[in-house]
PDB file of N, CA and C in Angstrom:
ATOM      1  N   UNK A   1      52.414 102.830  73.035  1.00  0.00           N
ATOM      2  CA  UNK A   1      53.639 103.434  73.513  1.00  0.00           C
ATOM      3  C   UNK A   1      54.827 102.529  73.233  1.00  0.00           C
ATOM      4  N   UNK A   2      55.831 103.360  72.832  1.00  0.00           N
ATOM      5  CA  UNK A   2      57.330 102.486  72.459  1.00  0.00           C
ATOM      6  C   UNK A   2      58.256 102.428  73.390  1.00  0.00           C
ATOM      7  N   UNK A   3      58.494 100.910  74.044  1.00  0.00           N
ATOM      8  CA  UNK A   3      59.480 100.953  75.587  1.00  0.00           C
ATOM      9  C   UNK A   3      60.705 100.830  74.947  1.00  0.00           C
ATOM     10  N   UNK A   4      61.543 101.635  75.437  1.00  0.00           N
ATOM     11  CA  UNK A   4      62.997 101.873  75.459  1.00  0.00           C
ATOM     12  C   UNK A   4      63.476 100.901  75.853  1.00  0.00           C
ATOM     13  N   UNK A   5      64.582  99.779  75.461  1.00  0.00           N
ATOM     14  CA  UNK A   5      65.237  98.892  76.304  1.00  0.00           C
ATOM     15  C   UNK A   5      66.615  99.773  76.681  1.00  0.00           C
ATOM     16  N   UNK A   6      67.067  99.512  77.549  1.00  0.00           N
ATOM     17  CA  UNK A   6      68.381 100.168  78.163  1.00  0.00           C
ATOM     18  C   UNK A   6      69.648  99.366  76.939  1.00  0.00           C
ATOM     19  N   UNK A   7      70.244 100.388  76.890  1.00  0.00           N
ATOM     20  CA  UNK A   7      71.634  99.949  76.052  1.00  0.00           C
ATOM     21  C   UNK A   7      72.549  99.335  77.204  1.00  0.00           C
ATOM     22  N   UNK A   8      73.409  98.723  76.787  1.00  0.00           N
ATOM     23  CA  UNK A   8      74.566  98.547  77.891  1.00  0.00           C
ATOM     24  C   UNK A   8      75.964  99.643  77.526  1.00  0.00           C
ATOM     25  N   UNK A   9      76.563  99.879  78.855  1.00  0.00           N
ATOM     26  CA  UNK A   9      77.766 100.799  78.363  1.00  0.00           C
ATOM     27  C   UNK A   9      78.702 100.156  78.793  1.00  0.00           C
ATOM     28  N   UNK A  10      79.585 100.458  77.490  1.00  0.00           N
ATOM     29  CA  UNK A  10      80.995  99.608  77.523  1.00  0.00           C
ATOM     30  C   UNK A  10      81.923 100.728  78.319  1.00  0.00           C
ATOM     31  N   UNK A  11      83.025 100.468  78.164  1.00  0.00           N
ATOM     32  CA  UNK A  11      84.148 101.281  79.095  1.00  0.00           C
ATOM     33  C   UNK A  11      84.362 102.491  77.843  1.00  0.00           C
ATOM     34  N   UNK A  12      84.298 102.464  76.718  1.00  0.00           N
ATOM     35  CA  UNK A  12      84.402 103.112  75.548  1.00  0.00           C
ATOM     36  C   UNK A  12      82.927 104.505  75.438  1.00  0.00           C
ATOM     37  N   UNK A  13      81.890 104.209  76.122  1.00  0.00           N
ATOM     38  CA  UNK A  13      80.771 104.869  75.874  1.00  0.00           C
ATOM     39  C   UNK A  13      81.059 105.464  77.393  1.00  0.00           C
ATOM     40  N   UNK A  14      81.031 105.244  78.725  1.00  0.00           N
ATOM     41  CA  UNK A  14      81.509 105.444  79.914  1.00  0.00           C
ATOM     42  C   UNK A  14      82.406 106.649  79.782  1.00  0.00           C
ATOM     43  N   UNK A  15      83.848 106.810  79.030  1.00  0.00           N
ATOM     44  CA  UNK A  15      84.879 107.659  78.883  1.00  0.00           C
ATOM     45  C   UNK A  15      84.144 108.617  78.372  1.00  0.00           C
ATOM     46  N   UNK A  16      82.983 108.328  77.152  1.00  0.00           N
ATOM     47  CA  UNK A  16      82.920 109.175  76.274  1.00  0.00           C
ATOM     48  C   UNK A  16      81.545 110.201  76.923  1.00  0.00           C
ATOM     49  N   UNK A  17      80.930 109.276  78.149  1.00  0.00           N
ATOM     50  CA  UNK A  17      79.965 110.417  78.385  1.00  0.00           C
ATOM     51  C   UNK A  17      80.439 110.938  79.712  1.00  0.00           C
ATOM     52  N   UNK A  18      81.846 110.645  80.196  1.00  0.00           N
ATOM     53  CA  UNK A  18      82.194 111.620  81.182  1.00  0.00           C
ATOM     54  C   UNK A  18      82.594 112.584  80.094  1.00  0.00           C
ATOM     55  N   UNK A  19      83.867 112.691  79.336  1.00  0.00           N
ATOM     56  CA  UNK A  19      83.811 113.489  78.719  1.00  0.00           C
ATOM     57  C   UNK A  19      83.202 114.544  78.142  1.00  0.00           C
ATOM     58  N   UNK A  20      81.898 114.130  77.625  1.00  0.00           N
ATOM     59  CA  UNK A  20      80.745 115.518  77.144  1.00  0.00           C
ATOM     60  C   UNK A  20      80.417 116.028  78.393  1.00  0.00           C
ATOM     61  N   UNK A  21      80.145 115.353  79.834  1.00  0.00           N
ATOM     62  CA  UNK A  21      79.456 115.964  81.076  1.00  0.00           C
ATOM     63  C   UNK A  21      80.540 116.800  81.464  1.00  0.00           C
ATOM     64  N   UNK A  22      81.943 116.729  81.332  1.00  0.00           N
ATOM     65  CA  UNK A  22      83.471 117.649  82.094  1.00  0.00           C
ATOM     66  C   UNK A  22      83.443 118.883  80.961  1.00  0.00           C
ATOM     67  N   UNK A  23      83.134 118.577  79.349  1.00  0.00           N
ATOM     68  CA  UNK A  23      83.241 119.546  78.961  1.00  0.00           C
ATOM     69  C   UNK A  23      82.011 120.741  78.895  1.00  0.00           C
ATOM     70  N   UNK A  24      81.034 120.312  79.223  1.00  0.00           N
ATOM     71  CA  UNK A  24      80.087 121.327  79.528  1.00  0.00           C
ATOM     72  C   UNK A  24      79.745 121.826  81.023  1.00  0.00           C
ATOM     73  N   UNK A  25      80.583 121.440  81.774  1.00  0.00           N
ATOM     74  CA  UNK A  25      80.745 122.223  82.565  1.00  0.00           C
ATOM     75  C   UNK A  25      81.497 123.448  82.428  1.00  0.00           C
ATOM     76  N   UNK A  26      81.104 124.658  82.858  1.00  0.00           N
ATOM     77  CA  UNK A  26      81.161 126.026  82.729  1.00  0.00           C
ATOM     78  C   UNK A  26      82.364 126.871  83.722  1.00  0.00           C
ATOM     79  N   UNK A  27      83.119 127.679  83.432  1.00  0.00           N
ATOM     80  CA  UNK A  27      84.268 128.227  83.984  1.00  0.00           C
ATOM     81  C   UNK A  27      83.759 128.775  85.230  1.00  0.00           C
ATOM     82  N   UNK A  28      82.350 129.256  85.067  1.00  0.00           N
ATOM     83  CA  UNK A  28      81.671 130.069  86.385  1.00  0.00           C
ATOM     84  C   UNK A  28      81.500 129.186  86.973  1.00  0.00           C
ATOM     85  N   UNK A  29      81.069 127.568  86.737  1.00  0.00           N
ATOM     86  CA  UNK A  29      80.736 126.667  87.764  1.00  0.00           C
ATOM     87  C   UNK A  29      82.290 126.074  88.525  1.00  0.00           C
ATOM     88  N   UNK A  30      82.510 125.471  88.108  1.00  0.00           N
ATOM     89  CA  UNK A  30      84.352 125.805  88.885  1.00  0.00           C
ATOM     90  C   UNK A  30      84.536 126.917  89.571  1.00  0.00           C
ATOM     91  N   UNK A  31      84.713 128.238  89.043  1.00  0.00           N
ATOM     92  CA  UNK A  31      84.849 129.287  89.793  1.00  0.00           C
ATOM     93  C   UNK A  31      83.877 129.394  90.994  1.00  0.00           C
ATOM     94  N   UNK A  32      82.668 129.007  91.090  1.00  0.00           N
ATOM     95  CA  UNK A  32      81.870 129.004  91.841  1.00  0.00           C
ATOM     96  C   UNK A  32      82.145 128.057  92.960  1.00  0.00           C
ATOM     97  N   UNK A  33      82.354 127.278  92.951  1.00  0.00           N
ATOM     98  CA  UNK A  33      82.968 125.770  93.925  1.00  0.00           C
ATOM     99  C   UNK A  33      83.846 126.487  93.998  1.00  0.00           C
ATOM    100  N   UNK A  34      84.949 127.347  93.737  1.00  0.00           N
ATOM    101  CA  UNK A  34      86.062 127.669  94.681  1.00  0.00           C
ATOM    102  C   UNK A  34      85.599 128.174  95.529  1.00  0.00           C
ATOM    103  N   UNK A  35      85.495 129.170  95.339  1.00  0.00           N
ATOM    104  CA  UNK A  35      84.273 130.549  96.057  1.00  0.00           C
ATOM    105  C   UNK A  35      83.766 129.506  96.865  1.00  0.00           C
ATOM    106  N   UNK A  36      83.045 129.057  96.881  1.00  0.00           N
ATOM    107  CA  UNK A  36      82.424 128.225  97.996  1.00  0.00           C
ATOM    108  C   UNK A  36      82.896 127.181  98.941  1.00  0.00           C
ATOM    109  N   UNK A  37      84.538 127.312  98.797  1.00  0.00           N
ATOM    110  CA  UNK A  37      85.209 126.024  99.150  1.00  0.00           C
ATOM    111  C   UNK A  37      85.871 127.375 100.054  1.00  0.00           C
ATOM    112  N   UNK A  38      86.297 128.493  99.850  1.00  0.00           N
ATOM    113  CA  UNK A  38      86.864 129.653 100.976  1.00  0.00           C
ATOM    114  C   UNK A  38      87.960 130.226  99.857  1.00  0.00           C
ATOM    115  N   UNK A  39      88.273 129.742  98.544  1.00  0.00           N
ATOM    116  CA  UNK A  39      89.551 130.223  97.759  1.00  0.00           C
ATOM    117  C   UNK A  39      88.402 131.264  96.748  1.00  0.00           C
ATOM    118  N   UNK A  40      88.567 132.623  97.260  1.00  0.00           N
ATOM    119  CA  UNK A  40      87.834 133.913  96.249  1.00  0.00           C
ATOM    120  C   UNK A  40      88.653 134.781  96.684  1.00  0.00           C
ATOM    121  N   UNK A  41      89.378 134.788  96.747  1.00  0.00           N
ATOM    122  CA  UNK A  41      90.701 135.686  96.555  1.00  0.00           C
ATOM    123  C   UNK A  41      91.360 136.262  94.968  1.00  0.00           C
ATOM    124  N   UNK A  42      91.341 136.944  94.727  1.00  0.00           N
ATOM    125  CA  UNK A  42      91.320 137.225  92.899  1.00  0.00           C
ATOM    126  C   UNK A  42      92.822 137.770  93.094  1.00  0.00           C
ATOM    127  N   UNK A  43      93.786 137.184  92.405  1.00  0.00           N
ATOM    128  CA  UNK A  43      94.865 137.154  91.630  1.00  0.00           C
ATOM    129  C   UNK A  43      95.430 138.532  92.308  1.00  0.00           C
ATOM    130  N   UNK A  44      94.695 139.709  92.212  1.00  0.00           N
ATOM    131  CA  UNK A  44      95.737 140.832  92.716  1.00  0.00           C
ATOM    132  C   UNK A  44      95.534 140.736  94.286  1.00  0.00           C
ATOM    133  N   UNK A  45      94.711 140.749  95.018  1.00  0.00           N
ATOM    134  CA  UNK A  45      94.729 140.406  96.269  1.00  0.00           C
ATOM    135  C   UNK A  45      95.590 139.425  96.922  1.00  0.00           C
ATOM    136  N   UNK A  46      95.864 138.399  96.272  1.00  0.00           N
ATOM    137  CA  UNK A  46      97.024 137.534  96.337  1.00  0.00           C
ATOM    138  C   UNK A  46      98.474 137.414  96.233  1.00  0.00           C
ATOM    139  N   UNK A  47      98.555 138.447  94.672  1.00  0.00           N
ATOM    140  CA  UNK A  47      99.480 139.069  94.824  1.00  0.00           C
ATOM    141  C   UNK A  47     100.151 140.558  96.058  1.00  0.00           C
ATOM    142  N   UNK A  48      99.195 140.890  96.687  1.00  0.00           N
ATOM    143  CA  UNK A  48      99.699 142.192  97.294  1.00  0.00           C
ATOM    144  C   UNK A  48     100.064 141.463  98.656  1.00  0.00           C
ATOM    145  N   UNK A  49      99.880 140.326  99.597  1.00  0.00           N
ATOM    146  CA  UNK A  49      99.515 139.703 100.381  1.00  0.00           C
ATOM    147  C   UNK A  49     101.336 139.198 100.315  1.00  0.00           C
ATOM    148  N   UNK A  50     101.960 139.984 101.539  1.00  0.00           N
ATOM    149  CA  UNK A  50     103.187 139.770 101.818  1.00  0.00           C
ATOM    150  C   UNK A  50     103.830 138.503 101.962  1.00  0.00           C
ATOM    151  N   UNK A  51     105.000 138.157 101.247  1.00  0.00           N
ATOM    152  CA  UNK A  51     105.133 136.622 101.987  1.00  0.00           C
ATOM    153  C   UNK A  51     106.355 136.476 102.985  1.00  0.00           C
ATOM    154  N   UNK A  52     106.051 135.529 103.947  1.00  0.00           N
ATOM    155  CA  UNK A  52     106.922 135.981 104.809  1.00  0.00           C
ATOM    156  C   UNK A  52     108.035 134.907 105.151  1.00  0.00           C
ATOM    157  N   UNK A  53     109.033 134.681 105.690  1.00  0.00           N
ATOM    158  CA  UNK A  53     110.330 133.589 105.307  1.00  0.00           C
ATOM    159  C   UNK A  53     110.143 132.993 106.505  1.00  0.00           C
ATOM    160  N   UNK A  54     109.588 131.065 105.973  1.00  0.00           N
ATOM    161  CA  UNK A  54     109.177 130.105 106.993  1.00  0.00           C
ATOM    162  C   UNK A  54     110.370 130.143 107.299  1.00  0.00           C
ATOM    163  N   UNK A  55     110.411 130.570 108.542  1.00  0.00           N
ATOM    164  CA  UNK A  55     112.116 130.272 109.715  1.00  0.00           C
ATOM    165  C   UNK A  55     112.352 128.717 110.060  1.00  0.00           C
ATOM    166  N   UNK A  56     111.350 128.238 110.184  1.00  0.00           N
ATOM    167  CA  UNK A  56     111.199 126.740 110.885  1.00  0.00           C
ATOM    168  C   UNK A  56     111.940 126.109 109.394  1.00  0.00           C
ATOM    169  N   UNK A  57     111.784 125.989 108.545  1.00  0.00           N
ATOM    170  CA  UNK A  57     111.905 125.887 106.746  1.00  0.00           C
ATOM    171  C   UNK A  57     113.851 125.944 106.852  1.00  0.00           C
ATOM    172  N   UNK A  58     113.884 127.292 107.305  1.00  0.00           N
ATOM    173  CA  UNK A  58     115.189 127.913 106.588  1.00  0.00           C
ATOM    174  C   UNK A  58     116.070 127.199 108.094  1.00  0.00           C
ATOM    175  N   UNK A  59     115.941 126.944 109.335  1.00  0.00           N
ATOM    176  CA  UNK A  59     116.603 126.621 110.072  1.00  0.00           C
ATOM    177  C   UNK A  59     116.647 124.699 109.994  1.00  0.00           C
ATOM    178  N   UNK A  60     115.595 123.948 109.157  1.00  0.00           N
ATOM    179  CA  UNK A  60     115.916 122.563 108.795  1.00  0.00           C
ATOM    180  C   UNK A  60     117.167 122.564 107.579  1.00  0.00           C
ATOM    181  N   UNK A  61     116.875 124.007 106.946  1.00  0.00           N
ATOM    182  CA  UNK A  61     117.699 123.852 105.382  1.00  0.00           C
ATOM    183  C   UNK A  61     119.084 123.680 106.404  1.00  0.00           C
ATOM    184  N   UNK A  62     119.664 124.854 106.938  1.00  0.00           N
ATOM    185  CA  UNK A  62     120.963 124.827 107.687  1.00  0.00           C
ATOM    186  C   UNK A  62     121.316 123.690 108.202  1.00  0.00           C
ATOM    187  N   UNK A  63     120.395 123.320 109.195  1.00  0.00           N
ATOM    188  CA  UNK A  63     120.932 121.685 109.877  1.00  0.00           C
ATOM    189  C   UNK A  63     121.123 120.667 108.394  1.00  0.00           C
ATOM    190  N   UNK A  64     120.360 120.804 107.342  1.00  0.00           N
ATOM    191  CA  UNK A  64     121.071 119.322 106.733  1.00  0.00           C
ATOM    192  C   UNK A  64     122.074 120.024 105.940  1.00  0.00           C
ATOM    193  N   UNK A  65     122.354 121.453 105.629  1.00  0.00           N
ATOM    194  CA  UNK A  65     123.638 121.787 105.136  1.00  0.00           C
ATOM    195  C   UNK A  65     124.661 121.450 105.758  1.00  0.00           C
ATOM    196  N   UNK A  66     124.733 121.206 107.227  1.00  0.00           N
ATOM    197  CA  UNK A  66     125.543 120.865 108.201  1.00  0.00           C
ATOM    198  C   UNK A  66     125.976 119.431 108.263  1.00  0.00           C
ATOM    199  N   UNK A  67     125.257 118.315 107.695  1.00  0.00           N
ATOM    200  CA  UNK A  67     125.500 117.055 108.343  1.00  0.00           C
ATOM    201  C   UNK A  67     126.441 116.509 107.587  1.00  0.00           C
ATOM    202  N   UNK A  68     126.802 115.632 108.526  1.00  0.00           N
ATOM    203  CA  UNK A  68     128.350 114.561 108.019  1.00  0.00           C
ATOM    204  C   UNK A  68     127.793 113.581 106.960  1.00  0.00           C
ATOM    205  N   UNK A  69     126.678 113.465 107.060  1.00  0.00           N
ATOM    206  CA  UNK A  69     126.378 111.913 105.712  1.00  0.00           C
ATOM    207  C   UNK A  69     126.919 112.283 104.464  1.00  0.00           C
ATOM    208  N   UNK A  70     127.607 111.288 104.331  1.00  0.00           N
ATOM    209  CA  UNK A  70     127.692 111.158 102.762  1.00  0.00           C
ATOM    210  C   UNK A  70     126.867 110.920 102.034  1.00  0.00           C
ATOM    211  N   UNK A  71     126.559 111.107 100.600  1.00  0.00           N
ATOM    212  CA  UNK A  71     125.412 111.019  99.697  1.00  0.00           C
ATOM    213  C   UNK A  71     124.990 109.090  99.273  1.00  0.00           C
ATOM    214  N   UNK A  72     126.386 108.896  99.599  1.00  0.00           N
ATOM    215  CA  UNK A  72     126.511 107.416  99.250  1.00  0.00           C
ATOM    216  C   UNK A  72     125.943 106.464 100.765  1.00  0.00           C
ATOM    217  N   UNK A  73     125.798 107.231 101.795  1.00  0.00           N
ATOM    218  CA  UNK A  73     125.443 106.539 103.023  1.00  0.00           C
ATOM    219  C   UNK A  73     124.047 107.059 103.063  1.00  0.00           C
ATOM    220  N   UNK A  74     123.162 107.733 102.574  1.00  0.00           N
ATOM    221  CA  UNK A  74     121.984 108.176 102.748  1.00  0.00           C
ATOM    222  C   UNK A  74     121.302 107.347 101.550  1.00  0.00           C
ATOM    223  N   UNK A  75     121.756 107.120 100.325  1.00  0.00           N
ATOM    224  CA  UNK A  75     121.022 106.623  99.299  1.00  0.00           C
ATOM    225  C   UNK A  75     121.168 104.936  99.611  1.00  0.00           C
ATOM    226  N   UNK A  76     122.047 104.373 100.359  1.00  0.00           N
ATOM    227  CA  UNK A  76     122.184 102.885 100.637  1.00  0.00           C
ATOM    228  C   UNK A  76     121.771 102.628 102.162  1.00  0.00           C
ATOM    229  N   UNK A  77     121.368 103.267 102.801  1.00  0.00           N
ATOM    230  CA  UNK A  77     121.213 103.082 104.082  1.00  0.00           C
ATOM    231  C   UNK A  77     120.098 101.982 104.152  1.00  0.00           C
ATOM    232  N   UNK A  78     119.304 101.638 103.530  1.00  0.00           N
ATOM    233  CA  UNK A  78     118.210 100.526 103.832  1.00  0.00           C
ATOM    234  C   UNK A  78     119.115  99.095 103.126  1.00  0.00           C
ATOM    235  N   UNK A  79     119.727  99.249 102.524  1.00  0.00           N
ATOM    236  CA  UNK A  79     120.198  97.864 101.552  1.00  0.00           C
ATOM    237  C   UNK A  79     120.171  96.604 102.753  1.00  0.00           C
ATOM    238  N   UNK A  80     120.650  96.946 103.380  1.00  0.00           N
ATOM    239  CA  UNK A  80     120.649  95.401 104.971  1.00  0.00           C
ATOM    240  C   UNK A  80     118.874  95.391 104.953  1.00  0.00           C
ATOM    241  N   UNK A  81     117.847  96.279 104.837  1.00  0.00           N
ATOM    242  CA  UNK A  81     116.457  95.764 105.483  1.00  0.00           C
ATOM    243  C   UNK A  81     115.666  94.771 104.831  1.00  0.00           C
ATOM    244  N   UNK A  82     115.111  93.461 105.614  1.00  0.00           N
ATOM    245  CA  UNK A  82     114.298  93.261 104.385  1.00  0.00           C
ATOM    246  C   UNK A  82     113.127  93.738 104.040  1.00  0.00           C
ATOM    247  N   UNK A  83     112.630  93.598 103.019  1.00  0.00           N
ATOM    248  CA  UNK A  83     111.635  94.580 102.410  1.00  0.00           C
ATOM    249  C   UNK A  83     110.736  93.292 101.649  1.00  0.00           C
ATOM    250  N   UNK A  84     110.795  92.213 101.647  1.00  0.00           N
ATOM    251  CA  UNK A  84     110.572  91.329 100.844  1.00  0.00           C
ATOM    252  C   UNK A  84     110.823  89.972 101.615  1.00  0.00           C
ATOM    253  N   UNK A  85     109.937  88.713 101.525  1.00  0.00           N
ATOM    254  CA  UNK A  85     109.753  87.455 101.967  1.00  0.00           C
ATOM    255  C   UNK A  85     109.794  86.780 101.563  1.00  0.00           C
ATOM    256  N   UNK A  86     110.112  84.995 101.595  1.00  0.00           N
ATOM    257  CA  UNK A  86     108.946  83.905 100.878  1.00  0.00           C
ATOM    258  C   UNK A  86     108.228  83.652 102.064  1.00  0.00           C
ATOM    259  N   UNK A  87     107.093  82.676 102.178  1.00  0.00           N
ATOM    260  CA  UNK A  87     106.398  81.981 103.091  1.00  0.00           C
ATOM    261  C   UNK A  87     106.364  80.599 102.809  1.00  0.00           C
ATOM    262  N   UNK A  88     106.830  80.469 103.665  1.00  0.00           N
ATOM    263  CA  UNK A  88     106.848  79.096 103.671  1.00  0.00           C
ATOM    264  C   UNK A  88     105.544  78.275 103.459  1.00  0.00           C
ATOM    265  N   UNK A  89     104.697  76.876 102.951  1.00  0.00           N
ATOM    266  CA  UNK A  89     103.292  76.706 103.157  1.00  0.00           C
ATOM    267  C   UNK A  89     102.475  76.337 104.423  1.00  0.00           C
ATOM    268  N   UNK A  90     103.654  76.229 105.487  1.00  0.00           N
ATOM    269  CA  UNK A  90     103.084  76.240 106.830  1.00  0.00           C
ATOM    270  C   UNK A  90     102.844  77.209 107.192  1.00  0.00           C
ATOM    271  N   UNK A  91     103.460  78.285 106.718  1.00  0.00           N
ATOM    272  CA  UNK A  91     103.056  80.130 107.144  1.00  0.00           C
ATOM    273  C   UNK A  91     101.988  80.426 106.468  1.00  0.00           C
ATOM    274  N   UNK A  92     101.810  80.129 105.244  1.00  0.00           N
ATOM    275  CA  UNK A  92     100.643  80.503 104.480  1.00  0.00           C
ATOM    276  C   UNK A  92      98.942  79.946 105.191  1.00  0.00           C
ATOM    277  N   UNK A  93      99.711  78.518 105.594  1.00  0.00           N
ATOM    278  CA  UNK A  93      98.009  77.975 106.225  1.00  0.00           C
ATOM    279  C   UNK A  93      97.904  77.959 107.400  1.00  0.00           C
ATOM    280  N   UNK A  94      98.710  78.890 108.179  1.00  0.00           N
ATOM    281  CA  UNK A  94      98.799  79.375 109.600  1.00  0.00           C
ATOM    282  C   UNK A  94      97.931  80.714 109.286  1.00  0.00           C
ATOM    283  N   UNK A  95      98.405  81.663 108.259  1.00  0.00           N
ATOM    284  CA  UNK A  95      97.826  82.524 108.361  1.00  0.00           C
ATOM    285  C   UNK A  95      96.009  82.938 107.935  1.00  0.00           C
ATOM    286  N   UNK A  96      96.153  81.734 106.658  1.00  0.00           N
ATOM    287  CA  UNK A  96      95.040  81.543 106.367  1.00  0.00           C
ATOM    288  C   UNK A  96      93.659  80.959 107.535  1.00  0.00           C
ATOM    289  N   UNK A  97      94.498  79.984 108.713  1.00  0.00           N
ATOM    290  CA  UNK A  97      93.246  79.349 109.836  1.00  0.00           C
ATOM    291  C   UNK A  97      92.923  80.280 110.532  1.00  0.00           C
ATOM    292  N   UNK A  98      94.071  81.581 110.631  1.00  0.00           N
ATOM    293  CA  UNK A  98      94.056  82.341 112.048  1.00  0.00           C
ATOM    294  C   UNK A  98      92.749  82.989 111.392  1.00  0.00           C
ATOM    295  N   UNK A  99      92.552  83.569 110.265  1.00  0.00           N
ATOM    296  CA  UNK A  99      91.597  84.739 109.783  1.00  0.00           C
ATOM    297  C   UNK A  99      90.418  83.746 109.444  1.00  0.00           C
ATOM    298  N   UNK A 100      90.446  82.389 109.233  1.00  0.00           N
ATOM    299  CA  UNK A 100      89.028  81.709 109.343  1.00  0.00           C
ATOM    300  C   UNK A 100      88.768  81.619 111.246  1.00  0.00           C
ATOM    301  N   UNK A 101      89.389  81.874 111.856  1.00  0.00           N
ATOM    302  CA  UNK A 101      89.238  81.787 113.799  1.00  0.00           C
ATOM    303  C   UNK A 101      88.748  83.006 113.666  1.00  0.00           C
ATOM    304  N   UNK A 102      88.701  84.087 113.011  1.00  0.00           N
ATOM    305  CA  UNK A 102      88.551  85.598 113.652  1.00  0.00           C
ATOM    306  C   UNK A 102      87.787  85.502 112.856  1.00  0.00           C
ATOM    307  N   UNK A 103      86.893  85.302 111.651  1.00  0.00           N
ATOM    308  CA  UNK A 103      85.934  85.324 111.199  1.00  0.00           C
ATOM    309  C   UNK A 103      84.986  84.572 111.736  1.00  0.00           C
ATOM    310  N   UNK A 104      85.042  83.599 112.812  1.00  0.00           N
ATOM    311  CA  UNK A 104      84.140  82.404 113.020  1.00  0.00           C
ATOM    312  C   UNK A 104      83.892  83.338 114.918  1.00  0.00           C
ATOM    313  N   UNK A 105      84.917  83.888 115.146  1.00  0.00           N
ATOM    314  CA  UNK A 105      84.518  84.503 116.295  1.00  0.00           C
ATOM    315  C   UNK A 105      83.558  86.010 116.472  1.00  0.00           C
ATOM    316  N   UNK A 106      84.141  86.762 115.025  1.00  0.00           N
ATOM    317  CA  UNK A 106      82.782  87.736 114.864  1.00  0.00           C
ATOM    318  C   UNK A 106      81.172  86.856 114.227  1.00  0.00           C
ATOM    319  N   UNK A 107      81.590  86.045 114.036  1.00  0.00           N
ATOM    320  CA  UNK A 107      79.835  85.467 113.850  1.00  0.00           C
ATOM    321  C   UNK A 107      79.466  85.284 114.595  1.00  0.00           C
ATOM    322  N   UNK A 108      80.384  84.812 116.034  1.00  0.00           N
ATOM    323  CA  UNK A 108      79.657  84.079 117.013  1.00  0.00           C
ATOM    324  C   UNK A 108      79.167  85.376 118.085  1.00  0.00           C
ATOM    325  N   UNK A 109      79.799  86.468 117.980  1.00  0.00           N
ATOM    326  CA  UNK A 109      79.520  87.869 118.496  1.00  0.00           C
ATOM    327  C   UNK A 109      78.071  88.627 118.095  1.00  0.00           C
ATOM    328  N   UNK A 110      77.639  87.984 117.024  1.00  0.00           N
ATOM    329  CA  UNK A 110      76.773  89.143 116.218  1.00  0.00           C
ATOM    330  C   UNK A 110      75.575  88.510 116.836  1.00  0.00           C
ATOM    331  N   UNK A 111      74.579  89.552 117.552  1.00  0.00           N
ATOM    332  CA  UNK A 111      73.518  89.458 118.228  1.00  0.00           C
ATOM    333  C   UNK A 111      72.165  89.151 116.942  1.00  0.00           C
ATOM    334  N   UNK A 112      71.623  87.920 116.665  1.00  0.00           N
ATOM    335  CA  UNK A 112      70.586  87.563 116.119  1.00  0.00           C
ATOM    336  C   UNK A 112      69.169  87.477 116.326  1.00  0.00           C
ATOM    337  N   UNK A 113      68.603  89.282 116.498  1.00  0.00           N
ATOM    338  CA  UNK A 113      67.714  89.386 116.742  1.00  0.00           C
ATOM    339  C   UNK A 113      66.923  89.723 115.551  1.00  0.00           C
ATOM    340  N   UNK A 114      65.664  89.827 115.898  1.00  0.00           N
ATOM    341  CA  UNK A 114      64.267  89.751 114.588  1.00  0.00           C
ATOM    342  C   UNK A 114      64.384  91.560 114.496  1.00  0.00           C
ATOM    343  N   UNK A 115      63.522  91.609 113.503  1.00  0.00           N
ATOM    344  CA  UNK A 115      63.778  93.381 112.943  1.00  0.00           C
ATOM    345  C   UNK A 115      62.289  93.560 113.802  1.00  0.00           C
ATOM    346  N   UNK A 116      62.273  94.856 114.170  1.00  0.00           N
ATOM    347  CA  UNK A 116      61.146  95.038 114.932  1.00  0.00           C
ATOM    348  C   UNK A 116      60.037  95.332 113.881  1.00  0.00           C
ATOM    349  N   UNK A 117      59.377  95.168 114.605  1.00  0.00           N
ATOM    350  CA  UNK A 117      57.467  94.909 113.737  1.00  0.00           C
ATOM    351  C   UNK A 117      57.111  96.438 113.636  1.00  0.00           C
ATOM    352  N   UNK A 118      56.456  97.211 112.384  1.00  0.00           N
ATOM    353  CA  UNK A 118      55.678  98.512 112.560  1.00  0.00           C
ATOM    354  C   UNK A 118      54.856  98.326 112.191  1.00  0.00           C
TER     355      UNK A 118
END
């Protein structure tokens, strides 16, 4: 008998066998997962299916048709926040001891018992 060694797959062979597996999948199998997901509603049923005017929708549109902001006070309004840091290296190895303390305190939490015998 002749043993197969396994090939390795590169990122190039990977793309290429999702690809053949997406394209042989079948329009009925999609269609089928909708259907089974609750969307089997066929195109004219959807279409006849009244639509009706979100009020909650059309009464937010009015209030911001209404407001005093200027376009120039809404697009700069964060410029004062900061959004961005340095750390200093006393902050860095403050933060770094605190998460070796909270790692050294869930070890000391974790109950070290034997696996039971069957």
């Amino acid at each position: 008998m002749e043993q197969q060694s396994a090939s390795p797959i590169n990122v190039l062979h990977a793309i290429r066998m999702t690809d053949k597996a997406w394209r042989s999948v079948s329009v009925t199998t999609i269609s089928n997962c909708f259907k089974s997901c609750g969307f089997s509603m066929s195109q004219e049923e959807a279409l006849e299916e009244p639509l009706e005017p979100d009020m909650s929708l059309e009464a937010n549109w009015n209030k911001l048709q209404n407001t005093e902001v200027q376009f120039e006070d809404y697009v700069t309004w964060d410029e004062g926040l900061d959004t961005i840091g340095t750390l200093t290296d006393a902050e860095i190895i403050d933060i770094v001891n605190q998460d070796i303390n909270e790692d050294n305190v869930d070890e000391n939490d974790v109950d070290h018992t034997d696996p039971a015998d069957f």
